[in-house]
PDB file of N, CA and C in Angstrom:
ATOM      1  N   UNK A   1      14.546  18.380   7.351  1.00  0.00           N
ATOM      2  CA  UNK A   1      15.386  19.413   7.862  1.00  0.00           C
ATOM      3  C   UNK A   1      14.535  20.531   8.456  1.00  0.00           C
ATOM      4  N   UNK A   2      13.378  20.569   7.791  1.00  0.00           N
ATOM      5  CA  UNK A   2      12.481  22.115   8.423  1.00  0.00           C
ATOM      6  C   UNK A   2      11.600  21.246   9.426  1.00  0.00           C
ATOM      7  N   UNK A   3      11.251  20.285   9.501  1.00  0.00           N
ATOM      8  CA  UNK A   3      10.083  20.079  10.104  1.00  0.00           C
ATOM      9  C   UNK A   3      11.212  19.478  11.726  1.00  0.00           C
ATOM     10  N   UNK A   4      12.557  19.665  11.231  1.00  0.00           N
ATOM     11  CA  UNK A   4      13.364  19.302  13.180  1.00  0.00           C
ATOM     12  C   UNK A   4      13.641  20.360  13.593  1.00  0.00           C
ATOM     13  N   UNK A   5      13.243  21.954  12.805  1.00  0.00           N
ATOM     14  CA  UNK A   5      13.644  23.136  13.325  1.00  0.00           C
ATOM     15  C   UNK A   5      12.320  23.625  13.568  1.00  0.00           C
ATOM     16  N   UNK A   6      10.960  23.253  13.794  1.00  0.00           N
ATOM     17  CA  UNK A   6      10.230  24.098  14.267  1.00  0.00           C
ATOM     18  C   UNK A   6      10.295  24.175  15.675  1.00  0.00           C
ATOM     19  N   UNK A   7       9.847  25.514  16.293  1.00  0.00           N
ATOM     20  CA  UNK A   7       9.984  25.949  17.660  1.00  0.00           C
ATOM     21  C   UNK A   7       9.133  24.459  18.819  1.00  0.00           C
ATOM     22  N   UNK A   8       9.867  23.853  19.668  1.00  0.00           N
ATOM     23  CA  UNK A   8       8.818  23.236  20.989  1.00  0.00           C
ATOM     24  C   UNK A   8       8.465  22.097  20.144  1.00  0.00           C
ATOM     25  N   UNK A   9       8.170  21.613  19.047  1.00  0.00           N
ATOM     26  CA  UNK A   9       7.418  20.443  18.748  1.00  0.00           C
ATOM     27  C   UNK A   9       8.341  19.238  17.513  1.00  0.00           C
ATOM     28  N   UNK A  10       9.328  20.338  16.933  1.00  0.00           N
ATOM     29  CA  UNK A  10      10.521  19.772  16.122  1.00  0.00           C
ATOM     30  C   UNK A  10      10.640  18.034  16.591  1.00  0.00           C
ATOM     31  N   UNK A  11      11.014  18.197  17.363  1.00  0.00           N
ATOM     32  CA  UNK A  11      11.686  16.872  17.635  1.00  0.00           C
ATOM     33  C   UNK A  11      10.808  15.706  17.700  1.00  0.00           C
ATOM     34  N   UNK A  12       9.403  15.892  18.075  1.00  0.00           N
ATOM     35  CA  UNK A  12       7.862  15.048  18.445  1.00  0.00           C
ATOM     36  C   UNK A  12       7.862  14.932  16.366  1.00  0.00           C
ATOM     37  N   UNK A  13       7.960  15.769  16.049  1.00  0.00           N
ATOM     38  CA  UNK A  13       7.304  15.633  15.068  1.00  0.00           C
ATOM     39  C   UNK A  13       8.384  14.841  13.825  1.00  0.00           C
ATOM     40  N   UNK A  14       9.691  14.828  14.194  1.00  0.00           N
ATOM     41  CA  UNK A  14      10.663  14.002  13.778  1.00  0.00           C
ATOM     42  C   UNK A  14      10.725  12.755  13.936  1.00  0.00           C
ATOM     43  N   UNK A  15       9.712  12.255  15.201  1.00  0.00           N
ATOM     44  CA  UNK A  15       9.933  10.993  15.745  1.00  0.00           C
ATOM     45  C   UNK A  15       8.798  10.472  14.865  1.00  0.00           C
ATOM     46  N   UNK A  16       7.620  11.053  15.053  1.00  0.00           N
ATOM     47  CA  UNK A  16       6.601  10.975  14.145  1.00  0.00           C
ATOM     48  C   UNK A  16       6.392  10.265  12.818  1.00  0.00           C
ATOM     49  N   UNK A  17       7.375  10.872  12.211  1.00  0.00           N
ATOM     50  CA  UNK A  17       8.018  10.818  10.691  1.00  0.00           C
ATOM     51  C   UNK A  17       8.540   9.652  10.720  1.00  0.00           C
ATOM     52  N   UNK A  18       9.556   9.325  11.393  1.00  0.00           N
ATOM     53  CA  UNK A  18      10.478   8.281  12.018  1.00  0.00           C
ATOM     54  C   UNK A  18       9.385   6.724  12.120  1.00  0.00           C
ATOM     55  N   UNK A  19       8.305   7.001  12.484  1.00  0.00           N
ATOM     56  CA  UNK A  19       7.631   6.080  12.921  1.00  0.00           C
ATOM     57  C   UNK A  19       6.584   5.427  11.617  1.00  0.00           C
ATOM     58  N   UNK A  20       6.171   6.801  11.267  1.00  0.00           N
ATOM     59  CA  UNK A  20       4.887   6.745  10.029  1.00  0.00           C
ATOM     60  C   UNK A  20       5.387   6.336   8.869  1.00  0.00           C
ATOM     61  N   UNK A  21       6.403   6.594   8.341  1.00  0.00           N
ATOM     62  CA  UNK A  21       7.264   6.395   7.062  1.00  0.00           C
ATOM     63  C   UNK A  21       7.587   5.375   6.754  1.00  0.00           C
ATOM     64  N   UNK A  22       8.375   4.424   7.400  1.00  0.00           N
ATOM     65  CA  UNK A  22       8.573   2.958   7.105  1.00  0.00           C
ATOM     66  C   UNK A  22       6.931   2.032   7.225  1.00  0.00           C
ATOM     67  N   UNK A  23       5.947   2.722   7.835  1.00  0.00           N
ATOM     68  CA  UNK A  23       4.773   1.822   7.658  1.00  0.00           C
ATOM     69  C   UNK A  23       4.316   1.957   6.521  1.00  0.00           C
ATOM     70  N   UNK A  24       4.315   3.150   5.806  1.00  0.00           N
ATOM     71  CA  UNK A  24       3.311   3.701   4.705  1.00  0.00           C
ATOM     72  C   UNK A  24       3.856   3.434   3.141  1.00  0.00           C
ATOM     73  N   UNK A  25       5.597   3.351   4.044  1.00  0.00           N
ATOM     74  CA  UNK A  25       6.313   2.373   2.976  1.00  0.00           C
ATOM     75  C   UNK A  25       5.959   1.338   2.280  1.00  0.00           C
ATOM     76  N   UNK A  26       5.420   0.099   3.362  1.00  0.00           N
ATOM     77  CA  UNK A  26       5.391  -1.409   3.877  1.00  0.00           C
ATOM     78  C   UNK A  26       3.872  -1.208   2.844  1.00  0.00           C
ATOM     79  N   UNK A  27       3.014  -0.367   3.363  1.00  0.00           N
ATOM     80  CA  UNK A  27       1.746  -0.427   3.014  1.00  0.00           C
ATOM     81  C   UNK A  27       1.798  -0.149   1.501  1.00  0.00           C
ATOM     82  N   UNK A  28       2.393   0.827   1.082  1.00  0.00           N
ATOM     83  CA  UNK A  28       2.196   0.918  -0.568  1.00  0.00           C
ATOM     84  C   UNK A  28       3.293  -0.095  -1.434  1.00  0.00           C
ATOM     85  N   UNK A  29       4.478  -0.729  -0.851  1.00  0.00           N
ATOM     86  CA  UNK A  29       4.686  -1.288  -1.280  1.00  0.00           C
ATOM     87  C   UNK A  29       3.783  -2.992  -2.228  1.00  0.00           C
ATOM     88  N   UNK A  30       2.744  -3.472  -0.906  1.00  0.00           N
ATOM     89  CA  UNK A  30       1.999  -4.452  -1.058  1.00  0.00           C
ATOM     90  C   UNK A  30       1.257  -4.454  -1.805  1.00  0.00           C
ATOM     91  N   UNK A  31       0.619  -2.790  -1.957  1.00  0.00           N
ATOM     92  CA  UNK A  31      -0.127  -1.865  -3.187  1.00  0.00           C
ATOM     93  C   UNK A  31       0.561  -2.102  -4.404  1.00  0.00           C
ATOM     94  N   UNK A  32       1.897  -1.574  -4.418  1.00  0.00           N
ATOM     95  CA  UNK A  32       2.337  -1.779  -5.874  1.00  0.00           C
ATOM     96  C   UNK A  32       2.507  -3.050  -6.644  1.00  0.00           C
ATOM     97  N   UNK A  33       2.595  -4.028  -5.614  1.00  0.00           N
ATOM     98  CA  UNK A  33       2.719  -6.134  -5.667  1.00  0.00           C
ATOM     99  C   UNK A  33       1.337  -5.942  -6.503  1.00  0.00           C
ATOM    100  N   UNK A  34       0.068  -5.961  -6.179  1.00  0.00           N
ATOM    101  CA  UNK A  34      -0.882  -6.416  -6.486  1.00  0.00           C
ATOM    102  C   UNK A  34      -1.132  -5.302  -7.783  1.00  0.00           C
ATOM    103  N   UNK A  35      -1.143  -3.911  -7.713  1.00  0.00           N
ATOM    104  CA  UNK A  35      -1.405  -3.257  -8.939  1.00  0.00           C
ATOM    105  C   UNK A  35      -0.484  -3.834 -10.169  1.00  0.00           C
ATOM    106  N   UNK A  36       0.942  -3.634  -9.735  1.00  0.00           N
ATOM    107  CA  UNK A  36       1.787  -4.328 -10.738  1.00  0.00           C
ATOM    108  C   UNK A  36       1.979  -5.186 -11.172  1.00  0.00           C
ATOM    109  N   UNK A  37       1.390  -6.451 -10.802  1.00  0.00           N
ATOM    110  CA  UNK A  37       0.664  -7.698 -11.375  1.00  0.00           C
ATOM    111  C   UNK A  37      -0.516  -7.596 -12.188  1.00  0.00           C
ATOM    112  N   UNK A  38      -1.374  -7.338 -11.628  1.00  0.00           N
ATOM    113  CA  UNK A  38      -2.731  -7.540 -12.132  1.00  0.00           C
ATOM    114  C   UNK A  38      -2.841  -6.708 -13.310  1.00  0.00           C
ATOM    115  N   UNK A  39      -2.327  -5.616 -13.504  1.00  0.00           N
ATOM    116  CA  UNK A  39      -2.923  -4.742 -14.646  1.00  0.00           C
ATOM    117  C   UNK A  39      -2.205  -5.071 -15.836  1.00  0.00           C
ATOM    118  N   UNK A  40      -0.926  -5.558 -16.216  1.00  0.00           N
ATOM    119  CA  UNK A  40      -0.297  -6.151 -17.154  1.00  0.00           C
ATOM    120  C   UNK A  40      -1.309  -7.314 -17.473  1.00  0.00           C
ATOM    121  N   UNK A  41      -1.403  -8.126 -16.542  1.00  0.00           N
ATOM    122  CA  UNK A  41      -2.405  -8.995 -17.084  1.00  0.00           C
ATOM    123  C   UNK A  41      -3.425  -9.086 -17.644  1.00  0.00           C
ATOM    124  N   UNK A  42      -4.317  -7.986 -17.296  1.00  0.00           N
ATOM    125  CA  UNK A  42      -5.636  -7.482 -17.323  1.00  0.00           C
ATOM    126  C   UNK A  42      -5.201  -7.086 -19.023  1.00  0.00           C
ATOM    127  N   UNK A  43      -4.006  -5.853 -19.162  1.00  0.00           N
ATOM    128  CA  UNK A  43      -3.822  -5.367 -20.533  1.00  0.00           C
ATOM    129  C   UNK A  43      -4.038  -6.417 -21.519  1.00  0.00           C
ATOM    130  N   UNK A  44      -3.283  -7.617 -21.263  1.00  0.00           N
ATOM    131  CA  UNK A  44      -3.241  -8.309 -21.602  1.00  0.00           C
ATOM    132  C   UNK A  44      -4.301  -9.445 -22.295  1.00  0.00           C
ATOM    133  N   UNK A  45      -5.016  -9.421 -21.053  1.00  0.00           N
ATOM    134  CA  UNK A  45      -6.640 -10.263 -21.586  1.00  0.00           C
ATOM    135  C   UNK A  45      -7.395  -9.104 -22.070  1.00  0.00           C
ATOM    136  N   UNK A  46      -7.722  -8.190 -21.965  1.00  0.00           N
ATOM    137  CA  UNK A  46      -7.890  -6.953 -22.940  1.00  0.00           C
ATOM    138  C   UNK A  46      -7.333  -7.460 -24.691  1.00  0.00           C
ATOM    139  N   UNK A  47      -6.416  -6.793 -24.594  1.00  0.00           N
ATOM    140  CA  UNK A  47      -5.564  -7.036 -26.215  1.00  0.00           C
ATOM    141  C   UNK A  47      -6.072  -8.429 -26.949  1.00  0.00           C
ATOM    142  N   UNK A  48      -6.478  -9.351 -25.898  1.00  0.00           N
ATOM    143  CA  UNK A  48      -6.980 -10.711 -26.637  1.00  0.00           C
ATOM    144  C   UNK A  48      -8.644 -10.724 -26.501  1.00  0.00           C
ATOM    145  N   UNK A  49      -9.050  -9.433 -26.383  1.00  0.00           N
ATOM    146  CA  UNK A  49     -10.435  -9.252 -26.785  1.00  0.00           C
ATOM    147  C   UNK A  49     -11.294 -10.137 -25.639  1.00  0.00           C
ATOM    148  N   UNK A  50     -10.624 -10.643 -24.480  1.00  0.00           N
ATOM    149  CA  UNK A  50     -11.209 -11.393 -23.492  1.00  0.00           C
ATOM    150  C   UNK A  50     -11.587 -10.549 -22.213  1.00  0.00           C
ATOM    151  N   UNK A  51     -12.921 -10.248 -22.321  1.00  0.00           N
ATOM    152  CA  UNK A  51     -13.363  -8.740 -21.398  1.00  0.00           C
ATOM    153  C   UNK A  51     -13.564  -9.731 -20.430  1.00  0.00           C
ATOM    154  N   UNK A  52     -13.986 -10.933 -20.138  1.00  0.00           N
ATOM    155  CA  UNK A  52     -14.520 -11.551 -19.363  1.00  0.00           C
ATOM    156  C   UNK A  52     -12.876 -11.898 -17.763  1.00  0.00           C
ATOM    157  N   UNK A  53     -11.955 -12.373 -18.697  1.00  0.00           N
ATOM    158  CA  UNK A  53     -10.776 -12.900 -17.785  1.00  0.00           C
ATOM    159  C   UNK A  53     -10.494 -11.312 -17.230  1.00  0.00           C
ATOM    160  N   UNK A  54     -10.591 -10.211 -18.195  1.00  0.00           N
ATOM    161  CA  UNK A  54     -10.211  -9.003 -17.633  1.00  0.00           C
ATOM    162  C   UNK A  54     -10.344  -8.659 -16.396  1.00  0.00           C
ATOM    163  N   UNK A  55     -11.973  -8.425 -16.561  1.00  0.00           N
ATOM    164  CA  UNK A  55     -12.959  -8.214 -15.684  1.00  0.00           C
ATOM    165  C   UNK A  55     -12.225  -9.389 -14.432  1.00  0.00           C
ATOM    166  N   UNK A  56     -12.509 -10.843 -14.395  1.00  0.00           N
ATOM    167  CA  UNK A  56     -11.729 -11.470 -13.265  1.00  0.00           C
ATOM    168  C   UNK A  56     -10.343 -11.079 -12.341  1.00  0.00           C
ATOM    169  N   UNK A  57      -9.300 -10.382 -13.182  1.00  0.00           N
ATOM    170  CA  UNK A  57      -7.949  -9.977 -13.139  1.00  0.00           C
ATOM    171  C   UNK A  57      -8.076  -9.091 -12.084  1.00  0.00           C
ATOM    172  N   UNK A  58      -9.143  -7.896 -12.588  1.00  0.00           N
ATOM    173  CA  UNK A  58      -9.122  -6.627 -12.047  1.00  0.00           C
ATOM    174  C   UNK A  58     -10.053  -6.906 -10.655  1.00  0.00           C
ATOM    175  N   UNK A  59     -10.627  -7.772 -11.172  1.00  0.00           N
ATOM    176  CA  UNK A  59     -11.909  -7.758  -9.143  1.00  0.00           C
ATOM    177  C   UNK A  59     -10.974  -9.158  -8.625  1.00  0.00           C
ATOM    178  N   UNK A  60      -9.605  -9.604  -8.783  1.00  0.00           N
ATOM    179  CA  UNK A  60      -9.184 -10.673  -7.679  1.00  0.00           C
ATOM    180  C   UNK A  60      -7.856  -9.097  -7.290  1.00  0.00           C
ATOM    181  N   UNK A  61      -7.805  -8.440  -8.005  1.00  0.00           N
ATOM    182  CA  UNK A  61      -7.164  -7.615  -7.729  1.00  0.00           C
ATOM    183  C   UNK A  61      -7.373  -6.489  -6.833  1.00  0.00           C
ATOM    184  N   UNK A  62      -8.755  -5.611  -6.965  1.00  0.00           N
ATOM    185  CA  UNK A  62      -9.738  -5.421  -5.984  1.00  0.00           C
ATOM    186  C   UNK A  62      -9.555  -5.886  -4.769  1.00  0.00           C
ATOM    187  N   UNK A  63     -10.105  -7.419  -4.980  1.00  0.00           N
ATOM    188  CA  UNK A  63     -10.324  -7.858  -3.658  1.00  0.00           C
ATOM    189  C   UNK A  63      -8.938  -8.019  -2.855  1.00  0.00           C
ATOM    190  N   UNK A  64      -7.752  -8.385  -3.664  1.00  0.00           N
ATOM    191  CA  UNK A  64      -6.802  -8.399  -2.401  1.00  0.00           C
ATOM    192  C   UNK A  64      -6.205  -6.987  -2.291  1.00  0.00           C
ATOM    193  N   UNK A  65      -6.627  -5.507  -2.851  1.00  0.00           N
ATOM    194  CA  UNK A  65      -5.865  -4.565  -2.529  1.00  0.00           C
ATOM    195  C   UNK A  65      -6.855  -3.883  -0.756  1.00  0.00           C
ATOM    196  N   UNK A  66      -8.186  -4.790  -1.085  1.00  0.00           N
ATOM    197  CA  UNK A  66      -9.311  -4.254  -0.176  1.00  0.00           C
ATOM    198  C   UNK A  66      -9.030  -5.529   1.245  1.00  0.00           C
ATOM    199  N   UNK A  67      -8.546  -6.391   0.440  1.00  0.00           N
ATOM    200  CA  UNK A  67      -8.154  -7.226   2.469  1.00  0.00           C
ATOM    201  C   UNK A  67      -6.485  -6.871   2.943  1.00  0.00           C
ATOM    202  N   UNK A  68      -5.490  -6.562   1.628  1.00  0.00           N
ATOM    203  CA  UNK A  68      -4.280  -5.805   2.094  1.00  0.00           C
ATOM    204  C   UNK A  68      -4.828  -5.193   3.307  1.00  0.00           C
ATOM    205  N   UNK A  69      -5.749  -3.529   2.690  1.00  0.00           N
ATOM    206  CA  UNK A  69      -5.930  -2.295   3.301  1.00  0.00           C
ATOM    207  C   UNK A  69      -6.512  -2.607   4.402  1.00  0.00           C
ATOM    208  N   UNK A  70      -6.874  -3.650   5.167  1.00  0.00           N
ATOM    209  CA  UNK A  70      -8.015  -4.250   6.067  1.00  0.00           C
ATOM    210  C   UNK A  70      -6.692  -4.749   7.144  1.00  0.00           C
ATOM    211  N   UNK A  71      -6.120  -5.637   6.560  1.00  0.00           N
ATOM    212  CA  UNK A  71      -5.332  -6.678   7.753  1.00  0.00           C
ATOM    213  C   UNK A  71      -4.091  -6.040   7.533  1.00  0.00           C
ATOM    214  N   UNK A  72      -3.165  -5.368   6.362  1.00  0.00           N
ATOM    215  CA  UNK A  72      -1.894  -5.241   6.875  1.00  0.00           C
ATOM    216  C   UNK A  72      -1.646  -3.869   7.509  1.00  0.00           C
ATOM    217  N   UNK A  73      -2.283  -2.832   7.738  1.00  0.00           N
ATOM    218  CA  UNK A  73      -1.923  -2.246   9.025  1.00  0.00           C
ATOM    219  C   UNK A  73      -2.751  -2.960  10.058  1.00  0.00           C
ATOM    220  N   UNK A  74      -3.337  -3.880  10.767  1.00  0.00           N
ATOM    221  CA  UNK A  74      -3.514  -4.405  11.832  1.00  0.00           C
ATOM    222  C   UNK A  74      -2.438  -4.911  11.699  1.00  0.00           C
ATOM    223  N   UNK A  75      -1.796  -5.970  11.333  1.00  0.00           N
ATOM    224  CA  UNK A  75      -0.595  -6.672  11.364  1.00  0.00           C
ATOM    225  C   UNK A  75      -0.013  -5.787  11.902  1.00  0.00           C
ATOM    226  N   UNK A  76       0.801  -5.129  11.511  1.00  0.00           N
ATOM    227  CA  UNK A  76       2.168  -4.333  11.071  1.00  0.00           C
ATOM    228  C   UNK A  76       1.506  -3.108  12.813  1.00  0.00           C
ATOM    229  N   UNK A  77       0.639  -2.726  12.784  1.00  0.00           N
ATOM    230  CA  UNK A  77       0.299  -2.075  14.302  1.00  0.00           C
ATOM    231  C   UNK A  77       0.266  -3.165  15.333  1.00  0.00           C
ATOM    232  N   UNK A  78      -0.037  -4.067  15.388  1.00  0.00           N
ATOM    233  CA  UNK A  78      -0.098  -4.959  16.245  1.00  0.00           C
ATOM    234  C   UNK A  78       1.421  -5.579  16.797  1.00  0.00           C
ATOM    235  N   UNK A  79       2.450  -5.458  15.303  1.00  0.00           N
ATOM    236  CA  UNK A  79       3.527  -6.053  15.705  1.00  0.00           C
ATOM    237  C   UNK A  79       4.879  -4.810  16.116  1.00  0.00           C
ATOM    238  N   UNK A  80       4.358  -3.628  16.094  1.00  0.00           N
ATOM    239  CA  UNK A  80       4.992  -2.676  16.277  1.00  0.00           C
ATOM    240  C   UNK A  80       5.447  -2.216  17.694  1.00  0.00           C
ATOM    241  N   UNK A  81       4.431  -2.818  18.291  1.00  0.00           N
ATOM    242  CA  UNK A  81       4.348  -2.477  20.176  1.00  0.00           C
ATOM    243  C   UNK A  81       5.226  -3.525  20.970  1.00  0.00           C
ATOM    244  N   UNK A  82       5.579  -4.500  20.153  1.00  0.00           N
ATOM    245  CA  UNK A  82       6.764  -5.494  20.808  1.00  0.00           C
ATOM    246  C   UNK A  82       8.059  -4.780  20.564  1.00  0.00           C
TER     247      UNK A  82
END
């Protein structure tokens, strides 16, 4: 509501919003897939005194929150311009 009433730029900056919001959505959603998996699990091999599967849980978890952050805004920018 305040940011469509500023003077000359209101409306740029509505579209803005309009545009950025459903991506950053998309993006933390994929974030919460992989955190909200993995760390129950992880608790889990924890509680059974298994530091080793832990340790695995948390770096396959790592690694796909670090190729998410890599390829799904290329995706998602790439498919935006059609």
């Amino acid at each position: 509501m305040y940011i469509g009433h500023i003077p000359e730029v209101g409306a740029y900056a509505l579209k803005g919003l309009g545009i950025s919001v459903p991506l950053l959505l998309i993006i933390s959603a994929f974030s919460m897939l992989v955190g909200g998996g993995g760390a129950p699990l992880a608790a889990i091999a924890l509680g059974r005194k298994d530091r080793e599967e832990a340790e695995r849980i948390l770096g396959a978890g790592t690694f796909f929150l670090t190729v998410l952050g890599i390829f799904l805004p290329i995706i998602i920018l790439n498919y935006s311009y059609f």
